[in-house]
C-alpha atoms as a PDB file:
ATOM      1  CA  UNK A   1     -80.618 -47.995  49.566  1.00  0.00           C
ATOM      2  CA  UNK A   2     -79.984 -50.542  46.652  1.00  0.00           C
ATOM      3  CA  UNK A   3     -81.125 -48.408  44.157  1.00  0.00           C
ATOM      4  CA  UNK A   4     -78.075 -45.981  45.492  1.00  0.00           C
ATOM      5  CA  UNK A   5     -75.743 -48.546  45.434  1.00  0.00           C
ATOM      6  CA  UNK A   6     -76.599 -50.063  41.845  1.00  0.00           C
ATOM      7  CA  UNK A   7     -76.358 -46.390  40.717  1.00  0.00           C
ATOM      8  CA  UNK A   8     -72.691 -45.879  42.238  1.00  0.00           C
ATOM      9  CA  UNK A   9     -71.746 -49.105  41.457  1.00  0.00           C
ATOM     10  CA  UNK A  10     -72.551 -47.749  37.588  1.00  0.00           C
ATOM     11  CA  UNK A  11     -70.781 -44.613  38.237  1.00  0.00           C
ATOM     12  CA  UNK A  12     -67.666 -46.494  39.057  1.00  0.00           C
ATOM     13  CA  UNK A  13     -67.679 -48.651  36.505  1.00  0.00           C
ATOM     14  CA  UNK A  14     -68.149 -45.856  34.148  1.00  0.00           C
ATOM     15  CA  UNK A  15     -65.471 -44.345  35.685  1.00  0.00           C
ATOM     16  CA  UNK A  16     -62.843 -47.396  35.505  1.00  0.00           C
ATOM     17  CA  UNK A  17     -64.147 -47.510  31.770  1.00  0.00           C
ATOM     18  CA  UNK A  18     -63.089 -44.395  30.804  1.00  0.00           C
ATOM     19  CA  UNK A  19     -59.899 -44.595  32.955  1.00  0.00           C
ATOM     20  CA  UNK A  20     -58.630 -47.542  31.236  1.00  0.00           C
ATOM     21  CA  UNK A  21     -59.176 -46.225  27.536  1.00  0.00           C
ATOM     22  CA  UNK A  22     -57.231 -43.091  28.448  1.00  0.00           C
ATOM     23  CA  UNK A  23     -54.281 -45.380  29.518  1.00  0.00           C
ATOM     24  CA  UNK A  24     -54.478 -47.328  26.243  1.00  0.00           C
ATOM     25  CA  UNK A  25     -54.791 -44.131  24.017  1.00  0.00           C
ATOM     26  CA  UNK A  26     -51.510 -42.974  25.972  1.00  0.00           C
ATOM     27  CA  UNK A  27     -49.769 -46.577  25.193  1.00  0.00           C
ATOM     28  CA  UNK A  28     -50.034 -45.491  21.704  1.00  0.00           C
ATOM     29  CA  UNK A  29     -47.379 -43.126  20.366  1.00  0.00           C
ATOM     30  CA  UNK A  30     -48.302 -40.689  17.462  1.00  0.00           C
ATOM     31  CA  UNK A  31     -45.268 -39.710  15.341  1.00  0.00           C
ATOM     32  CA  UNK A  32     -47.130 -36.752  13.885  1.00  0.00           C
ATOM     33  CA  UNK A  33     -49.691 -35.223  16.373  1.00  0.00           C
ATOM     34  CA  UNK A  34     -51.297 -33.318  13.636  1.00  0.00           C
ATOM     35  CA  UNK A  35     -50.618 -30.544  11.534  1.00  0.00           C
ATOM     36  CA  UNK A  36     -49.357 -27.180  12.197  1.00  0.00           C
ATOM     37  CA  UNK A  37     -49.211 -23.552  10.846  1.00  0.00           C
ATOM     38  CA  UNK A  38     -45.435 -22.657  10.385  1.00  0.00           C
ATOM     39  CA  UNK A  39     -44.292 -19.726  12.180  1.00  0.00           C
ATOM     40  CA  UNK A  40     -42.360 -16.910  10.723  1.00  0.00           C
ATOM     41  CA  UNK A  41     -43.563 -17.535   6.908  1.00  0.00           C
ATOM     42  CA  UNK A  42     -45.125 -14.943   4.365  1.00  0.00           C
ATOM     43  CA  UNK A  43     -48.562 -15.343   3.585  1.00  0.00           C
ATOM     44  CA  UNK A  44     -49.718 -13.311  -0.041  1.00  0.00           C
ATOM     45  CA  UNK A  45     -53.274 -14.493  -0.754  1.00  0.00           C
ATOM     46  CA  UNK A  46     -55.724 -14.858   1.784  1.00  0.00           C
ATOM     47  CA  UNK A  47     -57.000 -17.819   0.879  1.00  0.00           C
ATOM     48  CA  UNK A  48     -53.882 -19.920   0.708  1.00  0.00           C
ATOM     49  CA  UNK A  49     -53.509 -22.400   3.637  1.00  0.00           C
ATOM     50  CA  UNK A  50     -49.777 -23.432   4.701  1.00  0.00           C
ATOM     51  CA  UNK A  51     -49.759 -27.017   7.094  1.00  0.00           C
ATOM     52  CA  UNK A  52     -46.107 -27.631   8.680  1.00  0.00           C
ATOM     53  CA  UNK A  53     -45.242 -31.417   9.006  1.00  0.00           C
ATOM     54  CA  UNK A  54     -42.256 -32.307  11.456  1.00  0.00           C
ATOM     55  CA  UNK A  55     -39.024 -34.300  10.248  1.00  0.00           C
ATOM     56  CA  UNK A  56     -39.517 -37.297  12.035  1.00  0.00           C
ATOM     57  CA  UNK A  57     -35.615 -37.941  12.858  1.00  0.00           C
ATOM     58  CA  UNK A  58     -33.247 -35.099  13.800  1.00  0.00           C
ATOM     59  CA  UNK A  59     -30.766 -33.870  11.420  1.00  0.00           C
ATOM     60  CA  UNK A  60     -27.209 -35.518  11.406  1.00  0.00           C
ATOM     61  CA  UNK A  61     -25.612 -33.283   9.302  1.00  0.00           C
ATOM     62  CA  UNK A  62     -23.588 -30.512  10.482  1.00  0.00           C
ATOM     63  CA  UNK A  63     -24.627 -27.379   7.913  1.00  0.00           C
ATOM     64  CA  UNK A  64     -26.950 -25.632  10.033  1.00  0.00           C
ATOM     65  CA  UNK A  65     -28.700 -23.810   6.947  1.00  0.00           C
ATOM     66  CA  UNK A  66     -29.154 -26.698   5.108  1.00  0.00           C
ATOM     67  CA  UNK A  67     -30.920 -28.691   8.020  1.00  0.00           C
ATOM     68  CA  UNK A  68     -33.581 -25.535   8.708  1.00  0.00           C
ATOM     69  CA  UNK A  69     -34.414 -26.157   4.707  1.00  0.00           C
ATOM     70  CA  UNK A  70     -38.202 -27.719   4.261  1.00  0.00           C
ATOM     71  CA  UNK A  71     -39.809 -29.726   1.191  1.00  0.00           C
ATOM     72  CA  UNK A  72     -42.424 -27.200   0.195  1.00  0.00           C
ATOM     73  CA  UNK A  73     -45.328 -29.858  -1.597  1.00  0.00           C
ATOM     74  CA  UNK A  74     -48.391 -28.747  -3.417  1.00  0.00           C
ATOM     75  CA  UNK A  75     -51.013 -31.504  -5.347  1.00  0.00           C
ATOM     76  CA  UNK A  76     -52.673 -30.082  -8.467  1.00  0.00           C
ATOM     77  CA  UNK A  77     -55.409 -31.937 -10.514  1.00  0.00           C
ATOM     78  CA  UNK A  78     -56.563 -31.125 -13.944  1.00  0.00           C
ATOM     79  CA  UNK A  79     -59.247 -30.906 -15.761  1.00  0.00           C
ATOM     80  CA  UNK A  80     -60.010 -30.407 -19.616  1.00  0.00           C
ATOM     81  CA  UNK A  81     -59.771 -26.637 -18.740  1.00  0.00           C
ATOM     82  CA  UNK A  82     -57.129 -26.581 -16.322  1.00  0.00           C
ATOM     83  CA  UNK A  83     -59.747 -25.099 -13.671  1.00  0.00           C
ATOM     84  CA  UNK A  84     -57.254 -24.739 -10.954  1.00  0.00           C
ATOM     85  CA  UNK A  85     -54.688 -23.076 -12.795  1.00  0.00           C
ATOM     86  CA  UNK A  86     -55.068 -19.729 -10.542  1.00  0.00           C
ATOM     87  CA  UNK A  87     -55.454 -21.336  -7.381  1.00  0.00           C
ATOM     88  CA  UNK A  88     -51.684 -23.091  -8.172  1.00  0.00           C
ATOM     89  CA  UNK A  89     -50.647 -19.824  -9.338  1.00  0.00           C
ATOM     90  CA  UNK A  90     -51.349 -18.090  -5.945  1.00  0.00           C
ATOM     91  CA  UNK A  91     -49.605 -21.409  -4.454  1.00  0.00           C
ATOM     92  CA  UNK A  92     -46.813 -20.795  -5.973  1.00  0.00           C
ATOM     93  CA  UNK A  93     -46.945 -17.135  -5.028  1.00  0.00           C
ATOM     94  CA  UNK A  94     -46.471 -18.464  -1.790  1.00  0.00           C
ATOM     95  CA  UNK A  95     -43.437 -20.755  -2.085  1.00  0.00           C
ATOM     96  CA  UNK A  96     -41.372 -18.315  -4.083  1.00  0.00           C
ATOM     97  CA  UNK A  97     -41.884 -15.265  -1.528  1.00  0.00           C
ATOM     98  CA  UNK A  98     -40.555 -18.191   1.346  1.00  0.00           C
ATOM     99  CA  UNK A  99     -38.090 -19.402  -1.179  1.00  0.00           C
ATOM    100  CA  UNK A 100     -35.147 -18.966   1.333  1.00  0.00           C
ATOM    101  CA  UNK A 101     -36.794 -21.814   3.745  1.00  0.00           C
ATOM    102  CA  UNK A 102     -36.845 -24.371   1.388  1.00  0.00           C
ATOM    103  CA  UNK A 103     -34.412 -26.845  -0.685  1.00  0.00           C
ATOM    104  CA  UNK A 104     -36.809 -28.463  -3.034  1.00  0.00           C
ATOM    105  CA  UNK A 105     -40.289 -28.391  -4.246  1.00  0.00           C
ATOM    106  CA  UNK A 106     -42.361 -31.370  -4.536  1.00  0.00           C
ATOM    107  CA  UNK A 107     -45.719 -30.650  -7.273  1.00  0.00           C
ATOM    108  CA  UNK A 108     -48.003 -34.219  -6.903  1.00  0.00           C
ATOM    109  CA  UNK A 109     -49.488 -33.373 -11.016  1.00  0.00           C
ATOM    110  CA  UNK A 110     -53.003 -35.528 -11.653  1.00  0.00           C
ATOM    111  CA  UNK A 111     -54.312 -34.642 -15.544  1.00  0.00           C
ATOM    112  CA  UNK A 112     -55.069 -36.082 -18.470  1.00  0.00           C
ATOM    113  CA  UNK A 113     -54.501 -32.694 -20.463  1.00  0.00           C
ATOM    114  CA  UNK A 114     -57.093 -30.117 -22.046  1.00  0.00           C
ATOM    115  CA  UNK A 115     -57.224 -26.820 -23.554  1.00  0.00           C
ATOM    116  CA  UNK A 116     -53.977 -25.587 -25.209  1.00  0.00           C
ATOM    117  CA  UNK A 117     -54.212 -22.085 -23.632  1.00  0.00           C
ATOM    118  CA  UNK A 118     -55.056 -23.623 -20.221  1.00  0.00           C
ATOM    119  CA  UNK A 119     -52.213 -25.414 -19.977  1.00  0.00           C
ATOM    120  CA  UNK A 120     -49.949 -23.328 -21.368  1.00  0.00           C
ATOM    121  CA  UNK A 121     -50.637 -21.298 -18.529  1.00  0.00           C
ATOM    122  CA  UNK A 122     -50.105 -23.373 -16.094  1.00  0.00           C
ATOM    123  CA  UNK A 123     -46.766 -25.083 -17.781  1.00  0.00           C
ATOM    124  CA  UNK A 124     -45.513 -21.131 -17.344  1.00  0.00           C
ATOM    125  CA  UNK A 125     -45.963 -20.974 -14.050  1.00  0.00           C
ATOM    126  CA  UNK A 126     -44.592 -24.641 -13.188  1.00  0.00           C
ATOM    127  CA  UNK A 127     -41.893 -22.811 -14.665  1.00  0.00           C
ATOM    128  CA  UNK A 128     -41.720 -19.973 -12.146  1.00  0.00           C
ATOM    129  CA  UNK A 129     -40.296 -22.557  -9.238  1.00  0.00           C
ATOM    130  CA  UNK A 130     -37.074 -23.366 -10.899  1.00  0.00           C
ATOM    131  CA  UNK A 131     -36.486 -19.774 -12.605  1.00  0.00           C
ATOM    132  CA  UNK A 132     -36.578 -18.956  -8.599  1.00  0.00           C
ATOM    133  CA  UNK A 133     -33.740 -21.249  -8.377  1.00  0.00           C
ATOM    134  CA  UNK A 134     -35.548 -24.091  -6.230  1.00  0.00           C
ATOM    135  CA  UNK A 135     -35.369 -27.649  -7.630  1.00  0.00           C
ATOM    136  CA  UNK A 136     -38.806 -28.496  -8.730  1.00  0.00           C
ATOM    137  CA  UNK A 137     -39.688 -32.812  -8.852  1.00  0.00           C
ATOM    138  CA  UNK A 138     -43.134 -34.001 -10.125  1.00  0.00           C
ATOM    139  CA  UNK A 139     -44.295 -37.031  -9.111  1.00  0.00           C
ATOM    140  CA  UNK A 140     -47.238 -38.631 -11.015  1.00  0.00           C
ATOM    141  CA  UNK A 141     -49.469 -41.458  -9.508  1.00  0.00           C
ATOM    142  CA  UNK A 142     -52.011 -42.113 -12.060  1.00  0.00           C
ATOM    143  CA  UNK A 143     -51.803 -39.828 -15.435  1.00  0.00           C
ATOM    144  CA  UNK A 144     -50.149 -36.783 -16.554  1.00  0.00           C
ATOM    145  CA  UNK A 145     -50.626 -36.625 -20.452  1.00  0.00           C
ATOM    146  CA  UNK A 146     -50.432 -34.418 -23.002  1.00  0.00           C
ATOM    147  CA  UNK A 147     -51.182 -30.967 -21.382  1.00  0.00           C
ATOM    148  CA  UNK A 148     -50.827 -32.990 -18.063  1.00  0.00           C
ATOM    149  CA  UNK A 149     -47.226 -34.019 -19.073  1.00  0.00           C
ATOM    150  CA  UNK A 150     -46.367 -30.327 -20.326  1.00  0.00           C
ATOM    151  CA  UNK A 151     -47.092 -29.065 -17.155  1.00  0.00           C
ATOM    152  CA  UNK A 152     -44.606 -31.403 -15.613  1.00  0.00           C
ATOM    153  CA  UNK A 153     -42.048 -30.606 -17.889  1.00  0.00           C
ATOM    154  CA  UNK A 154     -39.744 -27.714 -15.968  1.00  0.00           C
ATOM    155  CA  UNK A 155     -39.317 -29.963 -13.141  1.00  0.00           C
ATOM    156  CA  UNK A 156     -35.464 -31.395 -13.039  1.00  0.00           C
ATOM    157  CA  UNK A 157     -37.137 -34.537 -11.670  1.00  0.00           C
ATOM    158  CA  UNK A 158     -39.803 -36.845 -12.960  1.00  0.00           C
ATOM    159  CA  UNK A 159     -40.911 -39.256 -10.764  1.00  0.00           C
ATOM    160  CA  UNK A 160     -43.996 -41.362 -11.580  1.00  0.00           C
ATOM    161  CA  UNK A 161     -45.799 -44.621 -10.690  1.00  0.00           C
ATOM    162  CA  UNK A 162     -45.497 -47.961 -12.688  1.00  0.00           C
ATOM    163  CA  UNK A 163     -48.932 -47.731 -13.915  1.00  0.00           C
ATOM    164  CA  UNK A 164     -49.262 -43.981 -14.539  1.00  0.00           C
ATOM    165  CA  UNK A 165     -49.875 -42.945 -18.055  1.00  0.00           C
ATOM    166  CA  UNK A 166     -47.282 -40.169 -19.273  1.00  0.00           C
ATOM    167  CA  UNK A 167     -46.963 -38.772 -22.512  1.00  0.00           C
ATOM    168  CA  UNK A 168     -49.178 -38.043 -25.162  1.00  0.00           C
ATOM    169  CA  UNK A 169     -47.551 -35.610 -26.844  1.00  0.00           C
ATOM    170  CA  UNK A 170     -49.392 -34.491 -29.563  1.00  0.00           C
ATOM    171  CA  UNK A 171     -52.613 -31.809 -30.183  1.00  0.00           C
ATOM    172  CA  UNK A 172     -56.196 -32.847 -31.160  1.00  0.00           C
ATOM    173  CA  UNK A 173     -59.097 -30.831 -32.469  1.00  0.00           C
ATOM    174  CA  UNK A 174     -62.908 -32.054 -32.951  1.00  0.00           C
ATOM    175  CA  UNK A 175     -65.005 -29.722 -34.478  1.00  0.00           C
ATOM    176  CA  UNK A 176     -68.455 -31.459 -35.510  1.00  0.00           C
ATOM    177  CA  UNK A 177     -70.150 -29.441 -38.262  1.00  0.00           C
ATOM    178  CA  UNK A 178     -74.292 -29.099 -37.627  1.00  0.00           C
ATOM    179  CA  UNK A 179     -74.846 -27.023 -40.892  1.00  0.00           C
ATOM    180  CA  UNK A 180     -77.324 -29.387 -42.383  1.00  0.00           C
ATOM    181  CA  UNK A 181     -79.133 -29.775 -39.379  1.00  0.00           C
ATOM    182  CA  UNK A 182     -79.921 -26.597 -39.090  1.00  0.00           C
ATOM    183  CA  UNK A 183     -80.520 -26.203 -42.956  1.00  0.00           C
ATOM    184  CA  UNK A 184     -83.386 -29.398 -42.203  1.00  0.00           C
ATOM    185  CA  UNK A 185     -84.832 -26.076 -39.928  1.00  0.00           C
ATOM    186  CA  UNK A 186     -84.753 -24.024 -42.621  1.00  0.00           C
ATOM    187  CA  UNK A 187     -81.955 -21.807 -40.758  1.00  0.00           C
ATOM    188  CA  UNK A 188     -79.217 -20.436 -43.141  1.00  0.00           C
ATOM    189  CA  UNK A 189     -75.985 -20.106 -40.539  1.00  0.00           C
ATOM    190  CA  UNK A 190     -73.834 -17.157 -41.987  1.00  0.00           C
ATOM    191  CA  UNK A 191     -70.453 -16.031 -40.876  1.00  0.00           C
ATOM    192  CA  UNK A 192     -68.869 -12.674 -41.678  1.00  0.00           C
ATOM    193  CA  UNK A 193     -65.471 -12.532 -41.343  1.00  0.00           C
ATOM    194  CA  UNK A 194     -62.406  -9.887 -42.009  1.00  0.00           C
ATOM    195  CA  UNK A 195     -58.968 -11.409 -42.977  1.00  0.00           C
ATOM    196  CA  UNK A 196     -58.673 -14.695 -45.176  1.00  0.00           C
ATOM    197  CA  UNK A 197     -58.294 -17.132 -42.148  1.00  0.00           C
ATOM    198  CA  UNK A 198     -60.030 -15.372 -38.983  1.00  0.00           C
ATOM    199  CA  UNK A 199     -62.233 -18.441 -39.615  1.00  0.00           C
ATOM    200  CA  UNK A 200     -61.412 -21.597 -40.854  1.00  0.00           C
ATOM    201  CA  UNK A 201     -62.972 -25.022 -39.660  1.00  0.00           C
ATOM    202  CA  UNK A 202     -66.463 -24.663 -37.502  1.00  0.00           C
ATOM    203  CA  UNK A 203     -69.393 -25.587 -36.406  1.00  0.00           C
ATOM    204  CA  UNK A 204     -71.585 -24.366 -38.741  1.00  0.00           C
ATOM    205  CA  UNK A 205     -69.949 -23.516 -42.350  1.00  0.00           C
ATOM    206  CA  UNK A 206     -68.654 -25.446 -44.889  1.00  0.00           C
ATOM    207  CA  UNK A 207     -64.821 -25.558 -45.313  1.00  0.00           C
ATOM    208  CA  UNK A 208     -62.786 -25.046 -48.514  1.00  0.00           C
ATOM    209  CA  UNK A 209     -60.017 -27.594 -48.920  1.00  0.00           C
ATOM    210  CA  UNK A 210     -57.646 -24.361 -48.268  1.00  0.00           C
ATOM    211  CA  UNK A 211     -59.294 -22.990 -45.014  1.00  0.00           C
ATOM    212  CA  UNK A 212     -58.826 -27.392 -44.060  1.00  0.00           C
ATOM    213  CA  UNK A 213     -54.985 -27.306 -44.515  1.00  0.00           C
ATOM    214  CA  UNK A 214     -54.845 -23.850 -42.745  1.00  0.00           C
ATOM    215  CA  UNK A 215     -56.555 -25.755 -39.369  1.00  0.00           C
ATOM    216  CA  UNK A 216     -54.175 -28.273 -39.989  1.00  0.00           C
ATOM    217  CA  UNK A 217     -50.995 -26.223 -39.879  1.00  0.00           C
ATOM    218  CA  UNK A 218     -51.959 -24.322 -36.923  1.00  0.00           C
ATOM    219  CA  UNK A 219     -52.329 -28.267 -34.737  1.00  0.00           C
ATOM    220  CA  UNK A 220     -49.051 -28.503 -36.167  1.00  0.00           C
ATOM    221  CA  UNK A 221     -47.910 -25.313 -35.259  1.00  0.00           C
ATOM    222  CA  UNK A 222     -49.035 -26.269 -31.845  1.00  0.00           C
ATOM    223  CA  UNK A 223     -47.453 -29.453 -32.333  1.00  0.00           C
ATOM    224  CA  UNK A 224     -44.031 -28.165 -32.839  1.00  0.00           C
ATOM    225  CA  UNK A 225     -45.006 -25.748 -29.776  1.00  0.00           C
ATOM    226  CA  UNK A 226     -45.137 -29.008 -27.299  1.00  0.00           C
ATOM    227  CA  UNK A 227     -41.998 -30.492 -29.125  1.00  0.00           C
ATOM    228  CA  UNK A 228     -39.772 -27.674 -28.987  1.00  0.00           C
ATOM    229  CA  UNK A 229     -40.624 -27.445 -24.876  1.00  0.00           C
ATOM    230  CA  UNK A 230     -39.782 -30.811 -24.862  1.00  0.00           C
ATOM    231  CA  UNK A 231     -36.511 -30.455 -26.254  1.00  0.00           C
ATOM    232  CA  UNK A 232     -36.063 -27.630 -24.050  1.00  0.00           C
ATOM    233  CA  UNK A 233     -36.456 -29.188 -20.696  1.00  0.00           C
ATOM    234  CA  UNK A 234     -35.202 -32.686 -22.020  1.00  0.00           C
ATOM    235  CA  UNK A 235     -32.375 -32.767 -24.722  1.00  0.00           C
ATOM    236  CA  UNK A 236     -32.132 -36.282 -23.720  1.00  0.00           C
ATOM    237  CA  UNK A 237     -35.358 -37.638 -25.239  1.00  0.00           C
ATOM    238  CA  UNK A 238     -35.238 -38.509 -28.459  1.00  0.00           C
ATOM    239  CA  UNK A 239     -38.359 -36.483 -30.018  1.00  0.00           C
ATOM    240  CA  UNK A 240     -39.580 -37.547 -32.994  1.00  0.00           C
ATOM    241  CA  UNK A 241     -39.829 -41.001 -31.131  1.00  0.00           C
ATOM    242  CA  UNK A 242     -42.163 -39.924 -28.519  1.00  0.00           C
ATOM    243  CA  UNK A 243     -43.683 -36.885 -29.917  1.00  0.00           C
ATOM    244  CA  UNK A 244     -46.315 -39.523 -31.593  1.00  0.00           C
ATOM    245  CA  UNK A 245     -49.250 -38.530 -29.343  1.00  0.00           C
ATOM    246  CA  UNK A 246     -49.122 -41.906 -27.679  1.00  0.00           C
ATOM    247  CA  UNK A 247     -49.438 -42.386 -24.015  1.00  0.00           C
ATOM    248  CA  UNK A 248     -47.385 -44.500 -22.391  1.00  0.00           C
ATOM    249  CA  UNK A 249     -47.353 -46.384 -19.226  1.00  0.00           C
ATOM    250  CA  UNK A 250     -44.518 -45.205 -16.974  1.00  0.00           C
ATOM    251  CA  UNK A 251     -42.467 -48.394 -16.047  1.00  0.00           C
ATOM    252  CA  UNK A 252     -42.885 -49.422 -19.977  1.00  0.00           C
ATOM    253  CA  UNK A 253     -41.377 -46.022 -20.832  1.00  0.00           C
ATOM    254  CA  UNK A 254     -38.287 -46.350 -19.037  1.00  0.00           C
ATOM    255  CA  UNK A 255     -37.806 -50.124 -20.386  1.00  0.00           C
ATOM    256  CA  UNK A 256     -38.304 -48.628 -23.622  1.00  0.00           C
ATOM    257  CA  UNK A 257     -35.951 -45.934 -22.625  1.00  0.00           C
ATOM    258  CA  UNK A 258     -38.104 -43.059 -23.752  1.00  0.00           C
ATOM    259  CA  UNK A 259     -36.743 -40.925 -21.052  1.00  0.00           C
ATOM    260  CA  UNK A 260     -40.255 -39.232 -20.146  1.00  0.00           C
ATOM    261  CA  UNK A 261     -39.296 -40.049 -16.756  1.00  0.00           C
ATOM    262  CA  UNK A 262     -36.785 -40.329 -14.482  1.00  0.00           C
ATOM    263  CA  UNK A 263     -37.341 -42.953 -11.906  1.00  0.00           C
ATOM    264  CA  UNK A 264     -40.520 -45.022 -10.736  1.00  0.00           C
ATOM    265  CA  UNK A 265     -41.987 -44.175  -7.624  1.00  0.00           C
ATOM    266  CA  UNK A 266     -45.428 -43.298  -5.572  1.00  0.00           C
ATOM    267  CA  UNK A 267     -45.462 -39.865  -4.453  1.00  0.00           C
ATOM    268  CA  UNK A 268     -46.165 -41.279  -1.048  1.00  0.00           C
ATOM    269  CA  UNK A 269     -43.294 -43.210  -0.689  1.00  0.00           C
ATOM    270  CA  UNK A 270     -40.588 -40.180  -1.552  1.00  0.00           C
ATOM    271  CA  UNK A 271     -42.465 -37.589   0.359  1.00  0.00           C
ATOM    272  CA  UNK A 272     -42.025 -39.484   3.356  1.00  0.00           C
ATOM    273  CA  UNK A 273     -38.480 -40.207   2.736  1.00  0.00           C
ATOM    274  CA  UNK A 274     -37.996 -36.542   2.719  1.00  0.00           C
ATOM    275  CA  UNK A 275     -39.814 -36.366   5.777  1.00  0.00           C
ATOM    276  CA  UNK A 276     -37.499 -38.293   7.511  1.00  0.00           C
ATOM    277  CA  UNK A 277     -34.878 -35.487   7.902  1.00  0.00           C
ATOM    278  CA  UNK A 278     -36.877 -32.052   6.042  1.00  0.00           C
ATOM    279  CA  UNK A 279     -40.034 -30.596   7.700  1.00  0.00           C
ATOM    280  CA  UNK A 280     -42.357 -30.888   4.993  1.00  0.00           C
ATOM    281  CA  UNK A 281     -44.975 -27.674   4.526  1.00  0.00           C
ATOM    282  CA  UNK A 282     -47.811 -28.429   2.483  1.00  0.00           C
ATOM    283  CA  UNK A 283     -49.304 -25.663   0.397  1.00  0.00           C
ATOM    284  CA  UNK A 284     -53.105 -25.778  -0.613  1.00  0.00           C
ATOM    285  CA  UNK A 285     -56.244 -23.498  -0.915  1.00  0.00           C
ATOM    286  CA  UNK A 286     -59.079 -22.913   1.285  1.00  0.00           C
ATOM    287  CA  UNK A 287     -61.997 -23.709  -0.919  1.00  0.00           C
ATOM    288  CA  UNK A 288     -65.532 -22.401   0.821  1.00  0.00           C
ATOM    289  CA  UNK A 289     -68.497 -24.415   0.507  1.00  0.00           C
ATOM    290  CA  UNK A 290     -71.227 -22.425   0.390  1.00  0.00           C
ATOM    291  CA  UNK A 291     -73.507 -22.670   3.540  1.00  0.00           C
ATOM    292  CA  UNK A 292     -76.685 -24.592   1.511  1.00  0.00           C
ATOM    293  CA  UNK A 293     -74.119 -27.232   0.089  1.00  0.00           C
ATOM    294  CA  UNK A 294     -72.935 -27.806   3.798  1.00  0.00           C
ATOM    295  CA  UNK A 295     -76.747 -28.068   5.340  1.00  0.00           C
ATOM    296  CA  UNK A 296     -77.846 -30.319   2.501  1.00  0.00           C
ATOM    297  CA  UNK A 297     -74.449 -32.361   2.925  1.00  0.00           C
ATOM    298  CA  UNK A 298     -75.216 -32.671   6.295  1.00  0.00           C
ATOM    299  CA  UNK A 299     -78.878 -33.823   6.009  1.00  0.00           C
ATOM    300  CA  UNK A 300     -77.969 -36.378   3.568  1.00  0.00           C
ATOM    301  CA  UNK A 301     -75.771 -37.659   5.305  1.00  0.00           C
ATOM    302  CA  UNK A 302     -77.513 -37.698   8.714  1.00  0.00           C
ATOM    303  CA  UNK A 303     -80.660 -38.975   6.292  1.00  0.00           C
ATOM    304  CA  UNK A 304     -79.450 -40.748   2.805  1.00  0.00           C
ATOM    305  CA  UNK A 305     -82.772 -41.195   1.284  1.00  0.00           C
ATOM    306  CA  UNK A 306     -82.903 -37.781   0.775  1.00  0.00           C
ATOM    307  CA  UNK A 307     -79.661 -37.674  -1.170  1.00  0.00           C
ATOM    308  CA  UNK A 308     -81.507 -39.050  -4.254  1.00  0.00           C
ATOM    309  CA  UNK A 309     -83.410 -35.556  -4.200  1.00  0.00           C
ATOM    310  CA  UNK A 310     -80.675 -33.535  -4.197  1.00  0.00           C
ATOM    311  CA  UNK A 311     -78.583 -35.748  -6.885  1.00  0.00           C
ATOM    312  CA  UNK A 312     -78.329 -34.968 -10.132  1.00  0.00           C
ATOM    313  CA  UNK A 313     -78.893 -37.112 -13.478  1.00  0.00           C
END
């Protein structure tokens, strides 16, 4: 008979336990109760994810169409080869066939620059928003530079962090030359070529002093490339003074008056300022993980001495 009684006595307690957390977890009031797939919008890609985020405060204003406008947002971060470049490109497939539902388009930019080509591409198709006719701002936390900054440049709005690095506006080019390495081999590296400058500087032949100032005027070339798109976007900035290849810090910038940006900010802080009255929809890509990673992420983490056999050095 005791043993029944300890064992309801348990039960009870149990109970009362896990009646008193659920009234605490309903004291507390969630603003945002998670995110949700908008309704009604066009989806292009399959593997494009959309993620609907509330205003937080109802609209005051009396323009109906302007209040049912959302902040379409999108983050992008850069490597040396601009890796991502197709996955924004699909994400901006997305906002400009939902163009209609939105009043401005907030790209969060993270990249210290790369390949030419690379981020040519993907300065194009930052270009696509506005062509569209939406208002594009890019707001930089940490670095946009060089290729990083081009990318940034069709937006009417640059917003970055004190301590961001912007800038670096200029083109660089290292090409060692292992020629007499492989001569200590006894290998004799020949290059046939058609056409007096299909092959300048590289890794294996010796340049003439001409084929050297040909490399030269194609950086610059480049150069004037990045300047000109510059101008372009910002007729305000005087060019030759920034076009240096320096990186600046952002709040130094604007003391300096450089105009590389436009106001100082955290990307944080102004998306959820929008948020306050716009829905914000939040564009990104599914990325699979293919099922091995996921078992062997799993066991290492259920198990962390057996991440250092799956690491690599």
């Amino acid at each position: 008979m005791k043993i029944i009684l300890i064992v309801v006595g348990v039960v009870v307690l149990l109970v009362a336990g896990l009646l008193v957390l659920r009234m605490r977890r309903r004291k507390k009031k969630f603003i945002q109760t998670g995110l949700k797939h908008p309704t009604g919008y066009l989806k292009y890609h399959p593997h494009t994810q959309t993620r609907l985020k509330k205003a937080l405060e109802a609209p005051k204003t009396n323009n109906k169409d302007e209040d049912a406008k959302a902040i379409a947002t999108f983050t992008f971060k850069g490597d040396l080869t601009a890796s991502h470049r197709h996955a924004l490109s699909r994400l901006i497939d997305e906002i400009i066939l939902n163009k209609e539902r939105f009043s401005e388009v907030v790209a969060r930019v993270e990249s210290p620059g790369g390949s030419v080509t690379d981020y040519g591409h993907v300065y194009a198709e930052m270009g696509r928003i506005p062509q569209n006719g939406l208002r594009l701002t890019a707001c930089v936390d940490t670095v946009a530079a060089s290729g990083g900054y081009l990318m940034c440049l069709p937006a009417q709005t640059i917003m970055a962090a004190p301590f961001a690095m912007v800038g670096s506006i200029g083109v660089v080019s290292f090409v060692p030359n292992v020629r007499r390495l492989l001569e200590r081999f006894n290998i004799e590296p020949r290059t046939f070529t058609a056409g007096d400058y299909k092959r300048t500087v590289t890794l294996t032949d010796e340049a003439t002093p001409e084929q050297v100032q040909r490399y030269r005027e194609q950086l610059e070339l480049i150069h004037q490339q990045f300047k000109q798109a510059l101008q372009r976007h910002r007729p305000q900035v005087d060019v030759a003074k920034v076009a240096t290849g320096e990186a600046w810090l952002a709040g130094a910038s604007l003391e300096k008056d450089l105009r590389l940006v436009d106001k100082i900010g955290v990307s944080a802080d102004y998306l959820l300022e929008l948020n306050r009255k716009q829905d914000l929809v939040i564009f990104s890509e599914e990325h699979k993980i293919p099922r091995l990673r996921r078992l062997l992420d799993m066991a290492t983490s259920a198990y962390p001495e057996l991440a250092s056999l799956f690491s690599m050095r």
